[in-house]
Protein backbone atom coordinates (compact mmCIF):
# COMPACT_ATOMS: atom_id res chain seq x y z
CA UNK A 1 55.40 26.79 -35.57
CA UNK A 2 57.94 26.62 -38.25
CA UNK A 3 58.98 23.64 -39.98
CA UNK A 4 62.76 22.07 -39.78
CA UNK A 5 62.81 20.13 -42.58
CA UNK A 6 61.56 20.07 -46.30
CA UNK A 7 60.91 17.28 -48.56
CA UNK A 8 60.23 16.36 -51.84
CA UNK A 9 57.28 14.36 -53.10
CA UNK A 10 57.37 12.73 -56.47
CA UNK A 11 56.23 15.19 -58.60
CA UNK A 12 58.65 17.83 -56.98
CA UNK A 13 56.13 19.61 -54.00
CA UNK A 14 57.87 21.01 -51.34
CA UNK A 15 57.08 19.23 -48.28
CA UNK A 16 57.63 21.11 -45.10
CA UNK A 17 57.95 18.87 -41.84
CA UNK A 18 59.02 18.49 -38.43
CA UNK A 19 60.19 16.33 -36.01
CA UNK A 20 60.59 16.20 -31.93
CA UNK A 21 60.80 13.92 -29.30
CA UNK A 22 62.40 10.16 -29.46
CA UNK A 23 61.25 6.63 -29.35
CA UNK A 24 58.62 4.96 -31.69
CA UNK A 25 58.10 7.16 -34.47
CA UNK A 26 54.31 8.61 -35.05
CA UNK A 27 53.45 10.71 -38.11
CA UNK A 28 50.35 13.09 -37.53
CA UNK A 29 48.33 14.49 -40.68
CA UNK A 30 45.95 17.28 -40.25
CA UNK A 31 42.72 17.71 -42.01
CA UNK A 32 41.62 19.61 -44.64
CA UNK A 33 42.30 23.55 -44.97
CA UNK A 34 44.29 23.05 -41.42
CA UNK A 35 48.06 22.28 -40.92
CA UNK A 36 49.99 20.60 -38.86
CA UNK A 37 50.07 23.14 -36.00
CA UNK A 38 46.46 21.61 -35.18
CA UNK A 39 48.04 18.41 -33.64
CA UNK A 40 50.18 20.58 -31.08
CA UNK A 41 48.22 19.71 -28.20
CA UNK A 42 49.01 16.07 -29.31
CA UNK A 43 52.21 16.54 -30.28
CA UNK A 44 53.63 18.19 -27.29
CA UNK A 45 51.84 14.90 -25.07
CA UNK A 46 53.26 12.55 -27.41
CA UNK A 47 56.93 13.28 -27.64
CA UNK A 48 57.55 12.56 -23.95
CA UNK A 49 57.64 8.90 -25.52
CA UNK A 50 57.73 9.07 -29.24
CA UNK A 51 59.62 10.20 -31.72
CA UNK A 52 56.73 12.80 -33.63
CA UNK A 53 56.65 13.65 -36.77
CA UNK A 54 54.09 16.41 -38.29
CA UNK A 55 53.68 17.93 -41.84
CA UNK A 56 51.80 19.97 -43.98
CA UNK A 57 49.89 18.40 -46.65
CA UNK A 58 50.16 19.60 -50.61
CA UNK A 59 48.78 23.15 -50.34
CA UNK A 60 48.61 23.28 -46.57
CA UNK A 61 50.55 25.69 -44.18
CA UNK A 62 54.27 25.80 -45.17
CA UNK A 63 54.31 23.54 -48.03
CA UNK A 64 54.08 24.13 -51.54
CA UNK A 65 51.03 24.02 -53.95
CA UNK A 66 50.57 21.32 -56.47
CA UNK A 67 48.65 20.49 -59.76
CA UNK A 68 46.76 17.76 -58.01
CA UNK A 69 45.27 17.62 -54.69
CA UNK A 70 44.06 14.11 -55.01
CA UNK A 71 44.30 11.39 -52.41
CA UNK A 72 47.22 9.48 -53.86
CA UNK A 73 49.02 12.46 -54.07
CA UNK A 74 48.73 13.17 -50.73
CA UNK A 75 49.80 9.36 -49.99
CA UNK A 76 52.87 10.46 -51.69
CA UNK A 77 53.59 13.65 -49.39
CA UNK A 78 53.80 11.23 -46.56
CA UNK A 79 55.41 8.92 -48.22
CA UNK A 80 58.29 11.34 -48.61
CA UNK A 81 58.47 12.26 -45.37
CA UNK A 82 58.87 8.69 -44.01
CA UNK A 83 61.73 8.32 -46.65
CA UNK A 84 63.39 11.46 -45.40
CA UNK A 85 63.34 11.09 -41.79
CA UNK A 86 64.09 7.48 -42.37
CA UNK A 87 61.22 6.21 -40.43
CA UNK A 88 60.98 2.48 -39.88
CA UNK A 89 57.88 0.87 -40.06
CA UNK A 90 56.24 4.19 -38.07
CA UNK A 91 52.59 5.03 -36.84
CA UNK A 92 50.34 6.95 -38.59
CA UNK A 93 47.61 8.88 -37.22
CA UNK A 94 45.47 10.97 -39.08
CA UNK A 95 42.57 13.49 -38.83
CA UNK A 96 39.57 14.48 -41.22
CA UNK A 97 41.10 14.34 -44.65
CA UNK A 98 44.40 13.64 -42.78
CA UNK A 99 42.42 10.29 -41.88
CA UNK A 100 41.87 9.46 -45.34
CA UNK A 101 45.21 9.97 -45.93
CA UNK A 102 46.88 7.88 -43.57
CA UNK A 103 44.57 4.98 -44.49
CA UNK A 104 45.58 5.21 -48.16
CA UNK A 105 48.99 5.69 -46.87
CA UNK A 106 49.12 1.63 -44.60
CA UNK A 107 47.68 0.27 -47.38
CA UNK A 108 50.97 0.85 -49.43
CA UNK A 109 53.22 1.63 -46.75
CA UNK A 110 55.09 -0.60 -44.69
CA UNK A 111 53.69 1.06 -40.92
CA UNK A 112 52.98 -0.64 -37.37
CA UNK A 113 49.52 1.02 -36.95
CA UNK A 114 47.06 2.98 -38.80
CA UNK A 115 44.47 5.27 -36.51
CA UNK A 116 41.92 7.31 -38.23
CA UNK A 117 40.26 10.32 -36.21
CA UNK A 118 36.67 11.40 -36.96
CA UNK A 119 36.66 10.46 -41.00
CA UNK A 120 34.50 8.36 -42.31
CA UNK A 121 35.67 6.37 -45.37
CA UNK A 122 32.40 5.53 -46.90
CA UNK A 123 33.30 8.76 -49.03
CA UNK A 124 29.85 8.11 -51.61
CA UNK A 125 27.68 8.96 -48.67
CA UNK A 126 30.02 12.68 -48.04
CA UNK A 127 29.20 13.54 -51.72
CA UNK A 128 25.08 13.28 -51.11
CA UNK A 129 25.84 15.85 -48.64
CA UNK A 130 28.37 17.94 -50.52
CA UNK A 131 26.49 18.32 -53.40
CA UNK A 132 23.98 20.63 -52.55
CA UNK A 133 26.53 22.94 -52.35
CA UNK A 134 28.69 22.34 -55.10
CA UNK A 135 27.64 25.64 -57.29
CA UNK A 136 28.59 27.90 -53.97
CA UNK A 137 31.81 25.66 -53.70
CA UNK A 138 32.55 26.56 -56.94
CA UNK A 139 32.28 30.07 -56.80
CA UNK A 140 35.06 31.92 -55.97
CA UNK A 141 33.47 34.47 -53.48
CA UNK A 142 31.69 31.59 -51.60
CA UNK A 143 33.42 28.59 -51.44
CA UNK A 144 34.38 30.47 -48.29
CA UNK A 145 30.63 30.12 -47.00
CA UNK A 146 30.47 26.27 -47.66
CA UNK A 147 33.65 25.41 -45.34
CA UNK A 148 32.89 27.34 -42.65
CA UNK A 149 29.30 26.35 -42.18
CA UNK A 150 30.56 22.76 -42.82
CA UNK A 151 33.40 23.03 -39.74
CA UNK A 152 31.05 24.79 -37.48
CA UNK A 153 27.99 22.37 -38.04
CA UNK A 154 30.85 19.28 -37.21
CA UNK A 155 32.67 20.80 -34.00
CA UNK A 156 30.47 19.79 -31.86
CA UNK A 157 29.73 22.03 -28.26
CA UNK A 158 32.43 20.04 -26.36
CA UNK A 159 35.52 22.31 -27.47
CA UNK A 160 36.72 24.70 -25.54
CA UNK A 161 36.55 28.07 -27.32
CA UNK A 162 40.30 28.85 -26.81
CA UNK A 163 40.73 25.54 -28.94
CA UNK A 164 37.71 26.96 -31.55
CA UNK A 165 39.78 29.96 -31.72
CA UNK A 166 42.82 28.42 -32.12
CA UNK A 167 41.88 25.98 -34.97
CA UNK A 168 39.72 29.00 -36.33
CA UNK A 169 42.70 30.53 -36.25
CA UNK A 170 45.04 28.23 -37.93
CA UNK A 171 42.17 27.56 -41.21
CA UNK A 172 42.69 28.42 -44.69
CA UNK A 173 40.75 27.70 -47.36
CA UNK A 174 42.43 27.53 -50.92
CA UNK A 175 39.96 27.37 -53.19
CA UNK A 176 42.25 24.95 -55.89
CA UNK A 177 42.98 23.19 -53.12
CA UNK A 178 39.54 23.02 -51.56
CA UNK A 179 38.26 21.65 -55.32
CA UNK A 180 41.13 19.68 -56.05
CA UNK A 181 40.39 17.53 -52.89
CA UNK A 182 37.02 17.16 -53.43
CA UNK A 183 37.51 16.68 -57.17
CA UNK A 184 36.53 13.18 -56.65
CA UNK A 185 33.39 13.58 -54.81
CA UNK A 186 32.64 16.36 -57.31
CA UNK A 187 33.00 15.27 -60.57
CA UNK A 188 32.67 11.03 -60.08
CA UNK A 189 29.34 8.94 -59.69
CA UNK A 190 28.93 7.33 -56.31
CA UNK A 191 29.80 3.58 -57.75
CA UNK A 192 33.14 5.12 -59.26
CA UNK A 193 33.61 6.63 -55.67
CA UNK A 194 33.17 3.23 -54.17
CA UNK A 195 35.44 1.51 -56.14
CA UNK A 196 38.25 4.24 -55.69
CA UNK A 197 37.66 3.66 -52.07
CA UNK A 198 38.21 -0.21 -52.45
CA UNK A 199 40.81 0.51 -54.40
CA UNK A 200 42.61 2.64 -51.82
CA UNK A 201 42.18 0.18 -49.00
CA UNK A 202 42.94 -3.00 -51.58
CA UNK A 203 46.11 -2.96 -50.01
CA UNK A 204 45.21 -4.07 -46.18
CA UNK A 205 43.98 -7.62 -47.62
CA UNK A 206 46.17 -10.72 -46.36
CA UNK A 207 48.11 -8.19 -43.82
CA UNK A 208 48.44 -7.73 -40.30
CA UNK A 209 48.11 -4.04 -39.50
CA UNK A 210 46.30 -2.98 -36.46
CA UNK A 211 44.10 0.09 -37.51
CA UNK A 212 41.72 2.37 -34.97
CA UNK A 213 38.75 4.38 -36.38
CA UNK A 214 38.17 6.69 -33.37
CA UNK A 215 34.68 9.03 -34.27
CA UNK A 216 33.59 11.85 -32.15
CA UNK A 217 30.48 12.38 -34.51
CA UNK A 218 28.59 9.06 -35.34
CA UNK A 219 29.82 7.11 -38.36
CA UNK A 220 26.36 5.00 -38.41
CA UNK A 221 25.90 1.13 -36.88
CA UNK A 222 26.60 -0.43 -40.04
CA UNK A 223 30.07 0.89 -40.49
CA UNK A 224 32.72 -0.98 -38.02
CA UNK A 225 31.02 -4.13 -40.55
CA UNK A 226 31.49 -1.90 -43.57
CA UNK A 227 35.49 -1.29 -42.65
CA UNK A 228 36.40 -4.74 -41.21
CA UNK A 229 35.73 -6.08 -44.60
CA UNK A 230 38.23 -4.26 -45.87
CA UNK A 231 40.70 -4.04 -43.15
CA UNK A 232 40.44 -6.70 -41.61
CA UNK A 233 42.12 -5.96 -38.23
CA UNK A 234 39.76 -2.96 -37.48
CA UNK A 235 38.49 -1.39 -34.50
CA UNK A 236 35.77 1.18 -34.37
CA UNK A 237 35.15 2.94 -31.57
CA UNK A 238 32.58 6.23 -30.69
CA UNK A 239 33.12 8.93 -28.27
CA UNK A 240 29.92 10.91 -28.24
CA UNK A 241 29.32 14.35 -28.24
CA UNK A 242 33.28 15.10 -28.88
CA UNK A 243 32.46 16.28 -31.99
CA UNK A 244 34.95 16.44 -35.02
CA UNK A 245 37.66 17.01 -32.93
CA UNK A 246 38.19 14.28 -30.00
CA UNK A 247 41.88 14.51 -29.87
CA UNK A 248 41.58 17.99 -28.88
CA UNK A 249 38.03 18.06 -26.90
CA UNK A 250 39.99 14.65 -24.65
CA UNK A 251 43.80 15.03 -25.21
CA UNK A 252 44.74 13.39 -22.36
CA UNK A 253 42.51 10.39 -23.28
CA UNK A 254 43.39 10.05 -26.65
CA UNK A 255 47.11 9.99 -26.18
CA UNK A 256 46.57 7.29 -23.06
CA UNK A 257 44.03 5.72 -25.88
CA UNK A 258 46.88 5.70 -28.47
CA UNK A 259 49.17 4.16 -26.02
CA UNK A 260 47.12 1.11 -25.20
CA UNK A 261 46.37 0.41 -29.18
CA UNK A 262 50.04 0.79 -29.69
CA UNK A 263 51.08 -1.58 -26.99
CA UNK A 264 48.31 -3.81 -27.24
């Protein structure tokens, strides 16, 4: 799918963006290495009652590269989007990184809802497990390696494999980009990752914004207490075995879950 519409972030990336449908608005943001194509089985559900709006992040499908991939940065590519299609207060749902994103994006944002798909935000604990591999993500000739182990260890065995082959399909790995995400986890000791994360969510304290956490891959029994301290209108919920990718293992549920947090 091409993209209608461009804008312009702060520090003058190209943004590319869509929209379709009318009512509510809901802005989807697709993980990392992906683009915004991977929400279409959402997307097309979704605009039979809301106005939807998808992009590509910084580096990702139609819109331009940057000189930082970072997660504030990425706050800002959605901020610009908002401002150009003139959003009022919309929804934001995110996936993976997208997740991340759209988190970091309520807590500055004025939005009705925040829902985060499959992305844990106790980032400190992703770096213990990216680390291993940070010479081979560093290398140029096997970064490769690292992110497609990663994806196929998370997508679970519920899928279908025209939907693995689809998303498969729609994947590319930058390597910039790929680093420049991850720069954080990377480079930073875990306490400096915690407090970045604080940081990021410092906004939610003393407002009202409803936010979902909705894992298909076990974020651990500790965390729905871990999150509601820092948002505190949270709600975590598990759907097991859907892997990394409930939204498109369930489509139908999701969207009808989406709809009852929305109207709740």
């Amino acid at each position: 799918m091409s993209h209608q519409h461009r804008a312009s972030a702060a520090d003058g990336t190209p943004i590319a963006w869509s929209r379709t449908g009318s009512g509510d608005a809901v802005v989807l943001v697709h993980g990392i290495t992906e683009s915004a194509d991977a929400f279409s089985p959402v997307a097309e559900r979704l605009a039979s009652t809301n106005e939807v709006i998808t992009l590509d992040l910084r580096g990702h499908g139609e819109s331009g590269t940057a000189a930082r991939y970072d997660l504030g940065a990425m706050v800002g590519d959605v901020a610009a989007v908002v401002d150009a299609a003139q959003l009022r207060r919309p929804h934001l749902v995110g996936h993976s990184l997208g997740g991340a994103v759209v988190t970091s994006a309520g807590s500055v944002l004025d939005v009705a809802s925040v829902v985060d798909i499959d992305q844990s935000l106790q980032l400190d604990t992703f770096k213990a497990q990216l680390m291993p591999a940070e010479a081979m993500l560093r290398d140029p000739h096997q970064y490769q390696l690292v992110v497609d182990a990663m994806f196929e260890t998370m997508m679970g065995t519920q899928l279908s494999s025209d939907e693995q082959t689809r998303i498969n399909g729609l994947r590319h790995a930058d390597h910039e980009v790929v680093l420049g995400v991850w720069e954080l986890l990377l480079t930073k000791p875990v306490e400096d990752i915690a407090t970045a994360v604080d940081d990021a969510l410092a906004g939610y304290a003393g407002r009202h914004v409803p936010y979902l956490a909705l894992f298909g891959l076990d974020p651990g029994d500790g965390y729905a207490d871990w999150l509601a301290e820092r948002i505190p209108d949270s709600t975590v919920e598990y759907w097991p075995d859907d892997g990394h990718y409930p939204h498109l293992v369930e489509p139908d549920r999701f969207v009808e879950r989406l709809r009852t947090f929305w109207n709740r």
